[in-house]
N, C-alpha and C. Protein backbone atom coordinates (compact mmCIF):
# COMPACT_ATOMS: atom_id res chain seq x y z
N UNK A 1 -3.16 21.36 -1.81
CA UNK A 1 -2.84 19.95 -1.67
C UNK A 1 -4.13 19.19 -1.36
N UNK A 2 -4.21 17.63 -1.98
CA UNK A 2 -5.29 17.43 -2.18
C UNK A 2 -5.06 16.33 -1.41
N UNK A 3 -5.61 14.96 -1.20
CA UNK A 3 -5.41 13.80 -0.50
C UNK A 3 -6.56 12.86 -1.32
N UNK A 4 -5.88 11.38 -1.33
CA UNK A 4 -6.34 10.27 -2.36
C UNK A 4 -6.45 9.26 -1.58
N UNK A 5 -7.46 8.48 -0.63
CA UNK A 5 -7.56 7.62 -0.24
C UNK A 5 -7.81 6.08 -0.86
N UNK A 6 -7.25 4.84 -0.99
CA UNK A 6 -7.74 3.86 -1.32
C UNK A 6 -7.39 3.09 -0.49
N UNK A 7 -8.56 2.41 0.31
CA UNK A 7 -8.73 1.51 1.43
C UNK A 7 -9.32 0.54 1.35
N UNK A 8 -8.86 -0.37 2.36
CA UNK A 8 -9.02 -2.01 2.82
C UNK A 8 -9.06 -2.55 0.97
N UNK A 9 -7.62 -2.76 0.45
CA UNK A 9 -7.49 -3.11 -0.54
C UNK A 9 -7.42 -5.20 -0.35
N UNK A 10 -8.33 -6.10 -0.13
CA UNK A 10 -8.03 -7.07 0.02
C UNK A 10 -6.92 -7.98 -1.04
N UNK A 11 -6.03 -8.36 -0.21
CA UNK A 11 -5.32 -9.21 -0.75
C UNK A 11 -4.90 -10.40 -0.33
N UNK A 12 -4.62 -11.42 -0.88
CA UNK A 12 -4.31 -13.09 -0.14
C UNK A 12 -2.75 -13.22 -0.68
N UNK A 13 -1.86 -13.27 0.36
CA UNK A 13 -0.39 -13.20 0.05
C UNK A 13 0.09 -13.86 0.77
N UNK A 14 1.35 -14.48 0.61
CA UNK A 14 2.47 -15.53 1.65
C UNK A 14 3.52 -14.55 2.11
N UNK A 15 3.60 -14.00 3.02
CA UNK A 15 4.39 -12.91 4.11
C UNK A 15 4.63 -13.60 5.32
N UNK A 16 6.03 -13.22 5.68
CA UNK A 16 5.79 -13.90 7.28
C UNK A 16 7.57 -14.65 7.08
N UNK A 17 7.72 -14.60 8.41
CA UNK A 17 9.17 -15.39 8.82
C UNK A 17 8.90 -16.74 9.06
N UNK A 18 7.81 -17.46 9.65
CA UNK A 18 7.60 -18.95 9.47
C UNK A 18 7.42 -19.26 8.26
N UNK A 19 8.00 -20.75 7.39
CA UNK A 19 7.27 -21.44 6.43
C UNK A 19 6.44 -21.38 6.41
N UNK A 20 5.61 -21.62 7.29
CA UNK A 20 4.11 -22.19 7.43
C UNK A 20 3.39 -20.91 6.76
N UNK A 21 3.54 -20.14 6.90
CA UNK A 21 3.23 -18.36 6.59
C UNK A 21 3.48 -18.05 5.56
N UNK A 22 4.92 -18.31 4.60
CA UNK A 22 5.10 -18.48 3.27
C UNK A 22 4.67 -19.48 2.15
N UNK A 23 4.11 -20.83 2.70
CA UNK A 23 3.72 -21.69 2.04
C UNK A 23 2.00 -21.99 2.14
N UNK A 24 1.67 -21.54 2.95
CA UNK A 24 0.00 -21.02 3.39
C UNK A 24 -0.48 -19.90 2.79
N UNK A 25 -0.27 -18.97 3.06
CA UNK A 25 -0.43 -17.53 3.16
C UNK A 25 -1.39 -17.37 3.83
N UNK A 26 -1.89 -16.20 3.67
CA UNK A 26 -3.10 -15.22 4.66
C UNK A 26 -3.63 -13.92 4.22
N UNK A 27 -4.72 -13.51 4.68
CA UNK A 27 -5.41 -12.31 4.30
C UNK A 27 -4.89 -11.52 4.61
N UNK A 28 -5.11 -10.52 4.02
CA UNK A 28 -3.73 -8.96 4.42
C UNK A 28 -5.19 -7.88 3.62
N UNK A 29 -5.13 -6.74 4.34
CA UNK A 29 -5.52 -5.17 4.05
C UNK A 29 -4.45 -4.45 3.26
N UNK A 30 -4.29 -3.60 2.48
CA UNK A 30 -3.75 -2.92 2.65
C UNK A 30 -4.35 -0.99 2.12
N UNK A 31 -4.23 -0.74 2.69
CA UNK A 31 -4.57 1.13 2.61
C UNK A 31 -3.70 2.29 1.96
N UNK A 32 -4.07 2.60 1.47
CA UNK A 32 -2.89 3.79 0.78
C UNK A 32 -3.47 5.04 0.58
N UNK A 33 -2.76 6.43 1.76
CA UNK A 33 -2.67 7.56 1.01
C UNK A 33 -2.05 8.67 0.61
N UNK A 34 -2.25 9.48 -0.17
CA UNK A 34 -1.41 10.20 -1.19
C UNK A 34 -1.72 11.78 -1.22
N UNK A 35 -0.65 12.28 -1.57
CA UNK A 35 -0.91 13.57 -0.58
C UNK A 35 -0.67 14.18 -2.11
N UNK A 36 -1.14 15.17 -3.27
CA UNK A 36 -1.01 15.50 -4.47
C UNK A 36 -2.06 16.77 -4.66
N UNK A 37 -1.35 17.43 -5.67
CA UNK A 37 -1.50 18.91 -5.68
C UNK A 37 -3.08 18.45 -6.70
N UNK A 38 -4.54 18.62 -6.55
CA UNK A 38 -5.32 18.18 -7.41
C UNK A 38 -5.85 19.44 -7.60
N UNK A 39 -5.84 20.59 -7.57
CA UNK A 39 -6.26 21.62 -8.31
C UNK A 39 -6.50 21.55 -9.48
N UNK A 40 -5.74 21.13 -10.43
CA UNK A 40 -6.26 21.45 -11.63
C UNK A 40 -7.27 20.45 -12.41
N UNK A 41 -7.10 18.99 -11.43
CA UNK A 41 -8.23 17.99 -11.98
C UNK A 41 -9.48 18.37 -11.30
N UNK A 42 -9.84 19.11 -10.52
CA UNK A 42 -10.64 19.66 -10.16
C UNK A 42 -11.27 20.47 -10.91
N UNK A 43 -10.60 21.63 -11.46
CA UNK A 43 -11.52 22.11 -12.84
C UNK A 43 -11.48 20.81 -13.75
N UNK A 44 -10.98 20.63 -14.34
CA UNK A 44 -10.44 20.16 -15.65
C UNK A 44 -11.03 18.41 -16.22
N UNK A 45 -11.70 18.02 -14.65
CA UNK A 45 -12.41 16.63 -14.74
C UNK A 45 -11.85 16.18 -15.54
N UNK A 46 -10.39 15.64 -15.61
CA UNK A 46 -9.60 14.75 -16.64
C UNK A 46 -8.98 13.96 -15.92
N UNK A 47 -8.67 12.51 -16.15
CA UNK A 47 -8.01 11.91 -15.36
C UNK A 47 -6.62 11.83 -15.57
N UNK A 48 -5.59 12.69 -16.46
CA UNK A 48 -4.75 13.04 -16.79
C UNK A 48 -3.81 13.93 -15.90
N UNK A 49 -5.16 14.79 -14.98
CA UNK A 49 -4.24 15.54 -13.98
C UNK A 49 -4.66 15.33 -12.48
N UNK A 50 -4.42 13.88 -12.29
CA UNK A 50 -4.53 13.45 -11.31
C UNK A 50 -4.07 12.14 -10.90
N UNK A 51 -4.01 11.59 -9.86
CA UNK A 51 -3.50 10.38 -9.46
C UNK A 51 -4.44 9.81 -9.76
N UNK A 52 -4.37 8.68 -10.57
CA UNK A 52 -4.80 7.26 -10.73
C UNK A 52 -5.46 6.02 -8.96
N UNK A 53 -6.14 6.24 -9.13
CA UNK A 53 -6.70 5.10 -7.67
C UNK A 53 -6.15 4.22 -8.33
N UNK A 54 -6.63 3.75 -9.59
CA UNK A 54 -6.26 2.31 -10.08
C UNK A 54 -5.10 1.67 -10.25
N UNK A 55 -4.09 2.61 -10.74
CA UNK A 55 -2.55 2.63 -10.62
C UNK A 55 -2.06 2.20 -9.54
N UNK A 56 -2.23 2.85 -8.65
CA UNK A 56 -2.41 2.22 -7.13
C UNK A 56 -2.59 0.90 -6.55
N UNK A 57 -3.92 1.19 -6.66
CA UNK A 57 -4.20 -0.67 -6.95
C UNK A 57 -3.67 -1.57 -7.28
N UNK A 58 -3.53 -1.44 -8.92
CA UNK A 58 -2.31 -2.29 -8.93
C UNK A 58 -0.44 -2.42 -8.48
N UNK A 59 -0.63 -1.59 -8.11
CA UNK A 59 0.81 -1.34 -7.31
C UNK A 59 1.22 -2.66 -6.10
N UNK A 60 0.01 -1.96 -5.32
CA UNK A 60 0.04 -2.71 -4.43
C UNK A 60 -0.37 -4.42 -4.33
N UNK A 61 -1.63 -4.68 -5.45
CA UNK A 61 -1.47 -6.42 -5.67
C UNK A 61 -0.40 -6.54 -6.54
N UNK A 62 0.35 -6.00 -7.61
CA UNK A 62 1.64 -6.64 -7.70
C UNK A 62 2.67 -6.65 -6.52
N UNK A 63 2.89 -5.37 -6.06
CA UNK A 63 3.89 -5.47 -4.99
C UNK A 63 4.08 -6.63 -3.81
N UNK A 64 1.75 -6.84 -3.26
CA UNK A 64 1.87 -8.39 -2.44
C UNK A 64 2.24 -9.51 -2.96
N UNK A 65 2.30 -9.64 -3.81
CA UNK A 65 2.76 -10.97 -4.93
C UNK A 65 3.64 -11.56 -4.09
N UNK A 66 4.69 -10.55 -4.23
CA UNK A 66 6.40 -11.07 -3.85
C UNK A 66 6.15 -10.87 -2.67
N UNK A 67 6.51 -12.42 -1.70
CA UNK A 67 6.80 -12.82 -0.96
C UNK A 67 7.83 -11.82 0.16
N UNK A 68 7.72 -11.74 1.00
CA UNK A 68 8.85 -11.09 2.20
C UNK A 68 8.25 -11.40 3.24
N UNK A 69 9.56 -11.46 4.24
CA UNK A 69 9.13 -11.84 5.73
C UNK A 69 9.02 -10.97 6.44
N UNK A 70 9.14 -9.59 6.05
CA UNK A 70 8.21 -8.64 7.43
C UNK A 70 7.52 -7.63 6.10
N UNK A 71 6.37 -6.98 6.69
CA UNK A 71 5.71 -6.16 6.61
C UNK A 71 6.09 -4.74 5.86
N UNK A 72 6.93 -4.36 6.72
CA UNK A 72 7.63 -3.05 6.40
C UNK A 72 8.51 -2.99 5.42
N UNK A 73 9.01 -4.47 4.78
CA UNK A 73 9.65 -4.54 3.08
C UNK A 73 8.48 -4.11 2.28
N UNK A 74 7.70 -4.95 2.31
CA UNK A 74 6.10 -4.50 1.43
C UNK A 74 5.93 -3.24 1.55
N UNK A 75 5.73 -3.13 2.43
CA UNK A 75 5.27 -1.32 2.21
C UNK A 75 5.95 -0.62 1.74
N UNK A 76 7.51 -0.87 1.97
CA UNK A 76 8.61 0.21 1.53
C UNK A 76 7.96 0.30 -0.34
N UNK A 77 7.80 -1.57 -0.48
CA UNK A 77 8.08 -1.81 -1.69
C UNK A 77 7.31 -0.95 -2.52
N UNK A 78 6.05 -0.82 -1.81
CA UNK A 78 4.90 -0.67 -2.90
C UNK A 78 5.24 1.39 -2.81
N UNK A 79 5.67 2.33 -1.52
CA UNK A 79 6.08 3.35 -1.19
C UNK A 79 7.51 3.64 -2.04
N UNK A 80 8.32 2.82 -2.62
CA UNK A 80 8.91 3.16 -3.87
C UNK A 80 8.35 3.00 -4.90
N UNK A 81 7.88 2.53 -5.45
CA UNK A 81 7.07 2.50 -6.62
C UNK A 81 5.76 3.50 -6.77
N UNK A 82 5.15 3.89 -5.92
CA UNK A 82 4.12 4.75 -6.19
C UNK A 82 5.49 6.35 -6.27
N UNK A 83 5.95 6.26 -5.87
CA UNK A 83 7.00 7.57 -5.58
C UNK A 83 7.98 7.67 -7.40
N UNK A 84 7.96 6.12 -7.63
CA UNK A 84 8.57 6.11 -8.92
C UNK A 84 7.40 6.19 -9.71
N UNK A 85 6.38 5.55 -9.90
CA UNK A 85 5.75 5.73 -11.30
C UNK A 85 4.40 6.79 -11.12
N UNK A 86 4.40 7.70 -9.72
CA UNK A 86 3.44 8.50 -9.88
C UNK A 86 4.12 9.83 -9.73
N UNK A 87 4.54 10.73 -10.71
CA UNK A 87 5.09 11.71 -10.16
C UNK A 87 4.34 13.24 -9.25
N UNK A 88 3.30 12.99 -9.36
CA UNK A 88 2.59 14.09 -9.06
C UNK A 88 2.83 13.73 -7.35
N UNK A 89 2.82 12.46 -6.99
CA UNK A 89 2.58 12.49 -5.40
C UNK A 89 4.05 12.95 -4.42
N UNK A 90 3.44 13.99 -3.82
CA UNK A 90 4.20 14.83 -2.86
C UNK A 90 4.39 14.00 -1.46
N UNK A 91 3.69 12.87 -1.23
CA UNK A 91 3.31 12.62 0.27
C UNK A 91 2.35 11.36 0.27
N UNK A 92 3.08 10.39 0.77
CA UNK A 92 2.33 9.29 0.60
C UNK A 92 2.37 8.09 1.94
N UNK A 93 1.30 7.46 2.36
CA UNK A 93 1.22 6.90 3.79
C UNK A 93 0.72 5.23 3.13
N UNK A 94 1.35 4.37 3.70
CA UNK A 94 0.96 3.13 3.29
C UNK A 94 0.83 2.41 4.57
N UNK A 95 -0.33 1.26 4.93
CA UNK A 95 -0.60 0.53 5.73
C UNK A 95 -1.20 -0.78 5.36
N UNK A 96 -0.21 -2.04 5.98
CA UNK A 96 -0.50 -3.10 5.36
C UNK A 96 -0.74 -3.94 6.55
N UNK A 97 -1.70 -4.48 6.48
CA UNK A 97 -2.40 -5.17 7.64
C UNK A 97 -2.80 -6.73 7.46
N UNK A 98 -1.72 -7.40 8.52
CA UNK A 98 -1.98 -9.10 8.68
C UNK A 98 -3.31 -9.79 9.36
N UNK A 99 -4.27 -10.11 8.87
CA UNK A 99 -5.42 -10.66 9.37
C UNK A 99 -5.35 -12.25 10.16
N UNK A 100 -5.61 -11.84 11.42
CA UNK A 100 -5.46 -13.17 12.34
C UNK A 100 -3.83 -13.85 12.23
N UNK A 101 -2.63 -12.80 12.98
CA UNK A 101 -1.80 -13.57 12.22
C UNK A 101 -1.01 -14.57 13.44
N UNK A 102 -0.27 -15.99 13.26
CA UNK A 102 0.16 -16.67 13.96
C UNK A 102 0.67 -16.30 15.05
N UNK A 103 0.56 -15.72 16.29
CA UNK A 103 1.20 -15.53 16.85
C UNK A 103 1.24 -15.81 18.39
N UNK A 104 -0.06 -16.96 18.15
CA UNK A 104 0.03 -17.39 19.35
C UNK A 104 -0.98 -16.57 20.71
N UNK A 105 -1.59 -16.21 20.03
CA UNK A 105 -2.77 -15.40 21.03
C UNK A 105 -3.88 -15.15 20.33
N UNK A 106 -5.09 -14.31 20.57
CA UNK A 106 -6.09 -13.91 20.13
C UNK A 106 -6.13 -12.46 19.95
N UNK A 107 -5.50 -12.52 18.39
CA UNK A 107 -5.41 -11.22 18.02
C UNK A 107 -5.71 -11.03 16.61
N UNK A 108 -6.97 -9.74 16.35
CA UNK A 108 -7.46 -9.92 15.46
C UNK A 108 -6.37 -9.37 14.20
N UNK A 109 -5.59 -8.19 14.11
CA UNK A 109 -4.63 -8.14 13.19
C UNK A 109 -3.38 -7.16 13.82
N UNK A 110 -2.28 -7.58 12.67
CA UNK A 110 -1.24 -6.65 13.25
C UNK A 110 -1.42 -5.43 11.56
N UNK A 111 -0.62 -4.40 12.17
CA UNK A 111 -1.05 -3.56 10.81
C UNK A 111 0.77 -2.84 11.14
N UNK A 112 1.14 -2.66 10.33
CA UNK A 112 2.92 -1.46 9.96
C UNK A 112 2.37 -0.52 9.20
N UNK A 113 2.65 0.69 9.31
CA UNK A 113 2.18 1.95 8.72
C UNK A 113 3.62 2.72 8.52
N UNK A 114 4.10 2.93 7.25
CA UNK A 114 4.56 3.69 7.18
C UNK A 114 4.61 4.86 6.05
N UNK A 115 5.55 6.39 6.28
CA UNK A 115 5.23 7.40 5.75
C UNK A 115 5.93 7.81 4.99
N UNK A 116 5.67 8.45 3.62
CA UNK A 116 7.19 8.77 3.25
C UNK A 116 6.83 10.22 2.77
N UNK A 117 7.60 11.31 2.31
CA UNK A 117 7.28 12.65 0.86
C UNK A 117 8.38 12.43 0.56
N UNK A 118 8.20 12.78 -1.02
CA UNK A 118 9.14 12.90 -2.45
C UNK A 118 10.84 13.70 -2.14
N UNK A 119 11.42 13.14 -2.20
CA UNK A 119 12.86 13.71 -1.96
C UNK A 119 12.95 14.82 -3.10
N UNK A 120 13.05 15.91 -2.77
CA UNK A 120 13.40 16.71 -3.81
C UNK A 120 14.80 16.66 -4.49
């Protein structure tokens, strides 16, 4: 088992339970990783037998697109879809992180992390 990091993916998205938060938006992180059997792209230097970073990528700026008011929809969102259109991944960790977000104090971000593996 191999592991696929792609981090501090910047994105500018409208998230959040205030208007002000959906009609503004704000800077958001988000991180993704993937837990996949890479043995054989390892010999085989093909990008055929391996997870895609880029796939990914775009996963996740389409997935911020759409609007939601907490955190942990997004992540689910983008944690079904890598589970649907990547089949190789066994194990996958997503973290999406609100930069400076409203809340009335001095706080630099909030971040939801969550985990999922492939239902057999």
């Amino acid at each position: 088992m191999g592991k696929i990091k792609v981090e501090n993916i910047r994105v500018y998205a409208n998230h959040g339970c205030l208007p002000e938060e959906t009609s503004i938006g704000s800077d958001y992180l988000v991180d993704v990783l993937v837990k996949a059997n890479l043995k054989r792209a390892s010999k085989s230097d093909d990008l055929a037998d391996t997870v895609d970073y880029v796939h990914i990528n775009q996963i996740v700026k389409e997935e911020m697109k759409i609007a939601s008011k907490l955190l942990e929809h997004v992540g689910k969102r983008i944690l079904n879809r890598i589970f649907s259109e990547i089949s190789m991944v066994k194990r996958a960790k997503v973290s999406v992180t609100k930069i400076n977000p409203p809340i009335g104090g001095d706080v630099e971000k909030v971040t939801v992390v969550l985990k999922e593996k492939r239902k057999v």
